[in-house]
C-alpha atoms as a PDB file:
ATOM      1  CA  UNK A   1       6.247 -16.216 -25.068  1.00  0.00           C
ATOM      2  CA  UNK A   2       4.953 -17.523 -21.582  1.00  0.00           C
ATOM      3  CA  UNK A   3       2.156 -20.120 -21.763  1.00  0.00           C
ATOM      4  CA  UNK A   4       1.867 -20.253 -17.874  1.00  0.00           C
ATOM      5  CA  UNK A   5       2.833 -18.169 -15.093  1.00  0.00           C
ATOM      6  CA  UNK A   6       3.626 -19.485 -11.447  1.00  0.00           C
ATOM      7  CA  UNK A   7       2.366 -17.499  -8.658  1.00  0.00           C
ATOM      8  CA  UNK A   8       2.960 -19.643  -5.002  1.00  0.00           C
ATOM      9  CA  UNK A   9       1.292 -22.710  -5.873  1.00  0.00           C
ATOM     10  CA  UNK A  10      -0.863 -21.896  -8.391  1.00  0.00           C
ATOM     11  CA  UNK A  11      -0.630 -21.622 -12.268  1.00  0.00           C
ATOM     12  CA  UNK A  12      -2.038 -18.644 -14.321  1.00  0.00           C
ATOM     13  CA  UNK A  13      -2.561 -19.223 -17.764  1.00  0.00           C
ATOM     14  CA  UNK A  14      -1.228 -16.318 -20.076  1.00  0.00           C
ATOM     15  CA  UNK A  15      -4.695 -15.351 -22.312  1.00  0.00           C
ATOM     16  CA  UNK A  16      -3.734 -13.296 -25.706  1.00  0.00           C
ATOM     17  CA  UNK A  17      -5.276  -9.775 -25.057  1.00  0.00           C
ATOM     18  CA  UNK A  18      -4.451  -9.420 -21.626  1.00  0.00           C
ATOM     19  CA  UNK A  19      -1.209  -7.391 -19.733  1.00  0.00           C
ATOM     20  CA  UNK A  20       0.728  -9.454 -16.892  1.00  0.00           C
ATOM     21  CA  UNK A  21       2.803  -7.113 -14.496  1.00  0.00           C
ATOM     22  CA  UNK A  22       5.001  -9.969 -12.100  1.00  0.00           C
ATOM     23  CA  UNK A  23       8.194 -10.455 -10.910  1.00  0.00           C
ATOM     24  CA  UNK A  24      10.041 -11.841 -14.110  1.00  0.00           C
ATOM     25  CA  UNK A  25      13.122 -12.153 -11.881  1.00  0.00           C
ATOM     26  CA  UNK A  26      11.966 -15.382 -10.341  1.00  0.00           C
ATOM     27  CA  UNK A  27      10.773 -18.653 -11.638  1.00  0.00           C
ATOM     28  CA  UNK A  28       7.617 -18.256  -9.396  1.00  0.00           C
ATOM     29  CA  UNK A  29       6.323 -14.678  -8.972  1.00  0.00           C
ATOM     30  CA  UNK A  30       5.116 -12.862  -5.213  1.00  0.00           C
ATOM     31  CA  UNK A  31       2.692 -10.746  -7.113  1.00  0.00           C
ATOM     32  CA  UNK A  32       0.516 -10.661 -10.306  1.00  0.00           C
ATOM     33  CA  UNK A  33      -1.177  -7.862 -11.838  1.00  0.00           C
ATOM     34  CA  UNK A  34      -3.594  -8.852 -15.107  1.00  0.00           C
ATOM     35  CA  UNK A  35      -4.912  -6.079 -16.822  1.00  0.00           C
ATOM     36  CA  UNK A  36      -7.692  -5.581 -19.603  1.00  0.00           C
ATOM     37  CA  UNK A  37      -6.282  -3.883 -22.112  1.00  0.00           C
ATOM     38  CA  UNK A  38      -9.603  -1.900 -23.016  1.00  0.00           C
ATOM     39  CA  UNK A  39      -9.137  -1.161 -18.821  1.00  0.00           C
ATOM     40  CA  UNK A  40     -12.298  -2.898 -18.006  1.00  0.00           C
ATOM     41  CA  UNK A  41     -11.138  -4.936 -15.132  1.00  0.00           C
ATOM     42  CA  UNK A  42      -7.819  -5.572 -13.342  1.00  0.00           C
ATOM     43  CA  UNK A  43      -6.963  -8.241 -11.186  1.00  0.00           C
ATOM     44  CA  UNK A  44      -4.260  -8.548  -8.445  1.00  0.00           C
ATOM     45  CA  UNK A  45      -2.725 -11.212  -6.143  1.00  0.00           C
ATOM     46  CA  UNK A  46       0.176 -10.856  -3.678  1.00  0.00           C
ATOM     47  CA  UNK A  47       1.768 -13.754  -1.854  1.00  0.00           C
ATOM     48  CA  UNK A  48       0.403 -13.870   1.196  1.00  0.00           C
ATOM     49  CA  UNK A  49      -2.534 -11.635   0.934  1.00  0.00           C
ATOM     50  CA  UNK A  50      -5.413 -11.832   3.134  1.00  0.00           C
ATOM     51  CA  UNK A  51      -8.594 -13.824   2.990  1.00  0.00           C
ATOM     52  CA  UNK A  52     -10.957 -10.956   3.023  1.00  0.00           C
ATOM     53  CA  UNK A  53     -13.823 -11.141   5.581  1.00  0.00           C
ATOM     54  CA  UNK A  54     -16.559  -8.330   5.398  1.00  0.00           C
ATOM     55  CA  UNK A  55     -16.384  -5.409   7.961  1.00  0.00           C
ATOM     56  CA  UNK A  56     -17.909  -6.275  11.227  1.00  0.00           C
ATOM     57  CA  UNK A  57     -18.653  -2.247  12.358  1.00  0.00           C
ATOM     58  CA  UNK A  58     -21.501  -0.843  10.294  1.00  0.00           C
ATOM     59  CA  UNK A  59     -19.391   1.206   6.833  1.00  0.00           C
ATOM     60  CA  UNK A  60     -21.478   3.564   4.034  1.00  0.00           C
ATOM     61  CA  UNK A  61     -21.284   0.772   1.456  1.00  0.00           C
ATOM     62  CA  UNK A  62     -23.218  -2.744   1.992  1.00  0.00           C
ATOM     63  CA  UNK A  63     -21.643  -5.822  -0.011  1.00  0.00           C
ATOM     64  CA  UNK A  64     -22.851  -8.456  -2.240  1.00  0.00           C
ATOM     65  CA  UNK A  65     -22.120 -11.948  -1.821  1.00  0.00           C
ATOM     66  CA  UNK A  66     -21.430 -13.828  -4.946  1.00  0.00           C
ATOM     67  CA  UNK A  67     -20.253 -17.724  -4.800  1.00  0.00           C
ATOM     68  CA  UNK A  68     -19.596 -20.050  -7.948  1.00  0.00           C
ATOM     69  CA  UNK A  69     -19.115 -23.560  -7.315  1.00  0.00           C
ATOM     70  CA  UNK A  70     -17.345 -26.165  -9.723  1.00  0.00           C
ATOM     71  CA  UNK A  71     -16.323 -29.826  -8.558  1.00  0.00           C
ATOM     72  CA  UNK A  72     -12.681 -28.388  -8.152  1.00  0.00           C
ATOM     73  CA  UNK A  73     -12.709 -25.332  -6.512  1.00  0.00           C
ATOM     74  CA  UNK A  74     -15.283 -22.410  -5.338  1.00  0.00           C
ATOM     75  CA  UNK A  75     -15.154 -18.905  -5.964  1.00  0.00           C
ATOM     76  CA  UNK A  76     -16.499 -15.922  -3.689  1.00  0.00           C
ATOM     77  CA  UNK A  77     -16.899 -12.404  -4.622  1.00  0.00           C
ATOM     78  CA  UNK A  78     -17.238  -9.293  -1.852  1.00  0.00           C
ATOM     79  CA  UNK A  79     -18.812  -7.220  -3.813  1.00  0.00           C
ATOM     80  CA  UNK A  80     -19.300  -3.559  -2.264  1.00  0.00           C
ATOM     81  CA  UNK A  81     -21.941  -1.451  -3.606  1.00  0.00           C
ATOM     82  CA  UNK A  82     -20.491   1.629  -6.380  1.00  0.00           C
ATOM     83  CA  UNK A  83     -19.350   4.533  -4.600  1.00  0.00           C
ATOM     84  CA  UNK A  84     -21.450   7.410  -6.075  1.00  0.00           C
ATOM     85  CA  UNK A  85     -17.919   9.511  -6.754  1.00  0.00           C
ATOM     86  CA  UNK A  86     -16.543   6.879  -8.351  1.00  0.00           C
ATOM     87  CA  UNK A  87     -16.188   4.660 -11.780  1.00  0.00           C
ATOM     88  CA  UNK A  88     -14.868   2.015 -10.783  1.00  0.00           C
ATOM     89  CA  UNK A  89     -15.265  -0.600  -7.909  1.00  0.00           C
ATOM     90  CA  UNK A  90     -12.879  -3.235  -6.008  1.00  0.00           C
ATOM     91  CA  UNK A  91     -14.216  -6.699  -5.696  1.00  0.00           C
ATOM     92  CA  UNK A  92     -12.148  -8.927  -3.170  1.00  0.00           C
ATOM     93  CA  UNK A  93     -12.220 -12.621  -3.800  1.00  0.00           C
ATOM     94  CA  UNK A  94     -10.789 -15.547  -2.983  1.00  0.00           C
ATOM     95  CA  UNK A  95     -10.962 -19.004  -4.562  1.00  0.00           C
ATOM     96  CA  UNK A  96     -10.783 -22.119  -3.105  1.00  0.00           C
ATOM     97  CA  UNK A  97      -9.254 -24.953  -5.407  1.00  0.00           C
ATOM     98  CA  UNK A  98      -9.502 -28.901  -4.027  1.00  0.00           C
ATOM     99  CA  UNK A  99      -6.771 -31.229  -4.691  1.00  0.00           C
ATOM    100  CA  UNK A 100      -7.263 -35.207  -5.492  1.00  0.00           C
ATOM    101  CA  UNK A 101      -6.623 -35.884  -1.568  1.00  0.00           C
ATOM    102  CA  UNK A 102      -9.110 -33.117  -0.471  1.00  0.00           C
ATOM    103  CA  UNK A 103      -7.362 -30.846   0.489  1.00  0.00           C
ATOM    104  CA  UNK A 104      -8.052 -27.029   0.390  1.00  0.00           C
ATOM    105  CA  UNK A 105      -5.952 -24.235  -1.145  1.00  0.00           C
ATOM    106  CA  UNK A 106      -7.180 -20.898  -0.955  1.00  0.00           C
ATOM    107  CA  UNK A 107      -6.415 -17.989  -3.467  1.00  0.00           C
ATOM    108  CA  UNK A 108      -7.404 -14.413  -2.417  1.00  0.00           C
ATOM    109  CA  UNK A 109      -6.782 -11.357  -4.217  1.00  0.00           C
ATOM    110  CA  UNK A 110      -9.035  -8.537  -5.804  1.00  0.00           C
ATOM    111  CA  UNK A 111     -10.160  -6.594  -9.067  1.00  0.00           C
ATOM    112  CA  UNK A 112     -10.855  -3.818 -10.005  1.00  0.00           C
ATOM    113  CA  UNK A 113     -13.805  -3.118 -12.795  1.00  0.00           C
ATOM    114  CA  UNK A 114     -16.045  -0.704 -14.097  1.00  0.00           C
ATOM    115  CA  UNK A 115     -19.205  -0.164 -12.347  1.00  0.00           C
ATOM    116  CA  UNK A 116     -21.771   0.404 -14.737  1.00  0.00           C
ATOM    117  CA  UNK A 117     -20.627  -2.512 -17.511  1.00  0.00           C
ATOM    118  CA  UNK A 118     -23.484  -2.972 -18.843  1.00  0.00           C
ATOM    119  CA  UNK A 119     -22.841  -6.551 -19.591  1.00  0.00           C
ATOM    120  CA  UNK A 120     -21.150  -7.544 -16.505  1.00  0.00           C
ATOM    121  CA  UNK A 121     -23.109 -10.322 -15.593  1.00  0.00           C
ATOM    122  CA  UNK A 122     -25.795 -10.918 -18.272  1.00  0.00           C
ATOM    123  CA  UNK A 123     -26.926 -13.571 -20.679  1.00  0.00           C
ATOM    124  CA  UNK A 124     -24.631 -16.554 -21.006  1.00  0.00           C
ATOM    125  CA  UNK A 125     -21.534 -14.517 -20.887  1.00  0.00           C
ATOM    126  CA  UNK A 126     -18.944 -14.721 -17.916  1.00  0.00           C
ATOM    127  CA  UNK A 127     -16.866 -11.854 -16.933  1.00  0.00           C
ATOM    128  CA  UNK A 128     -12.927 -12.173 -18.725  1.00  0.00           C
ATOM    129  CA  UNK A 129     -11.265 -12.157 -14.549  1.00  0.00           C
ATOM    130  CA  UNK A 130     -13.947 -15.721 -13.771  1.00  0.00           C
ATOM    131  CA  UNK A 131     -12.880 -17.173 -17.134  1.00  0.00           C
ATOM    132  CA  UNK A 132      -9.295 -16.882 -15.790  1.00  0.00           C
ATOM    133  CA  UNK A 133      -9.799 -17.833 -12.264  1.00  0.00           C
ATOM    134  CA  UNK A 134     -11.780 -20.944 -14.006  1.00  0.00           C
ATOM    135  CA  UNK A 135      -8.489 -21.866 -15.213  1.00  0.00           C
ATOM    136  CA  UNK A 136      -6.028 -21.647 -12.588  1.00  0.00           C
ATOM    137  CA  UNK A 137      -4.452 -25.109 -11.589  1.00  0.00           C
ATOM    138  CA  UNK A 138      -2.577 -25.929  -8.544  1.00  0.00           C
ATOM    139  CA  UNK A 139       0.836 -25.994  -9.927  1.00  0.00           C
ATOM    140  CA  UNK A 140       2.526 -29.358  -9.821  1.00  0.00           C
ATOM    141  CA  UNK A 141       5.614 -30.797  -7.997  1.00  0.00           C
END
């Protein structure tokens, strides 16, 4: 079994407990779905994707900033506020990790999670999809 999975120029550490959907027909993969198996989030990333940037023009839903900052890279969530129709709510993100000569190399994707988890954000406890962005490394030469 897969320790490590290599997505562009990052690598994505393979967690017991969790579902990876890539391309197993290349060394590195274009796209990477991780799932919760229990469905309570799922995350996504697609070579190339877009850095997301929050509507200009006035929408329904207004969005939630959320930034975590480590000495090696810095995470920001878009959050948009839970549709009333719906469950479940996508979060774009993108990280940006900082190599030893300073430069920058930026991650984007998105996930998807229940709106109403309880236990999202409380206490001590981080959210499964941060522990794995947390852990991503630049992938090496």
């Amino acid at each position: 079994m897969e320790k490590t999975i290599f997505f562009d120029k990052f690598e994505f550490p393979v967690i017991k407990g969790l579902d990876y959907l890539k391309d197993d027909k290349k060394p590195t993969t274009d796209y990477l779905f991780i799932n919760e198996r229990n469905d309570s989030f799922s995350m996504y990333f697609e070579k190339d994707f877009p850095k997301f940037t929050v509507p200009k023009e006035k929408t329904d839903r207004e969005y939630l900033l959320l930034e975590f900052t480590k000495p090696n890279r810095k995470i920001t969530f878009f959050c948009p506020e839970k549709h009333k129709n719906l469950d479940t709510v996508v979060w774009y993100f993108y990280m940006e990790l900082f190599d030893d000569n300073g430069g920058v190399h930026t991650l984007p994707g998105q996930v998807r999670v229940i709106a109403d988890e309880p236990h999202l954000w409380q206490g001590e406890n981080k959210p499964q999809f941060l522990k794995i962005l947390e852990q991503v490394k630049l992938k090496e030469n």
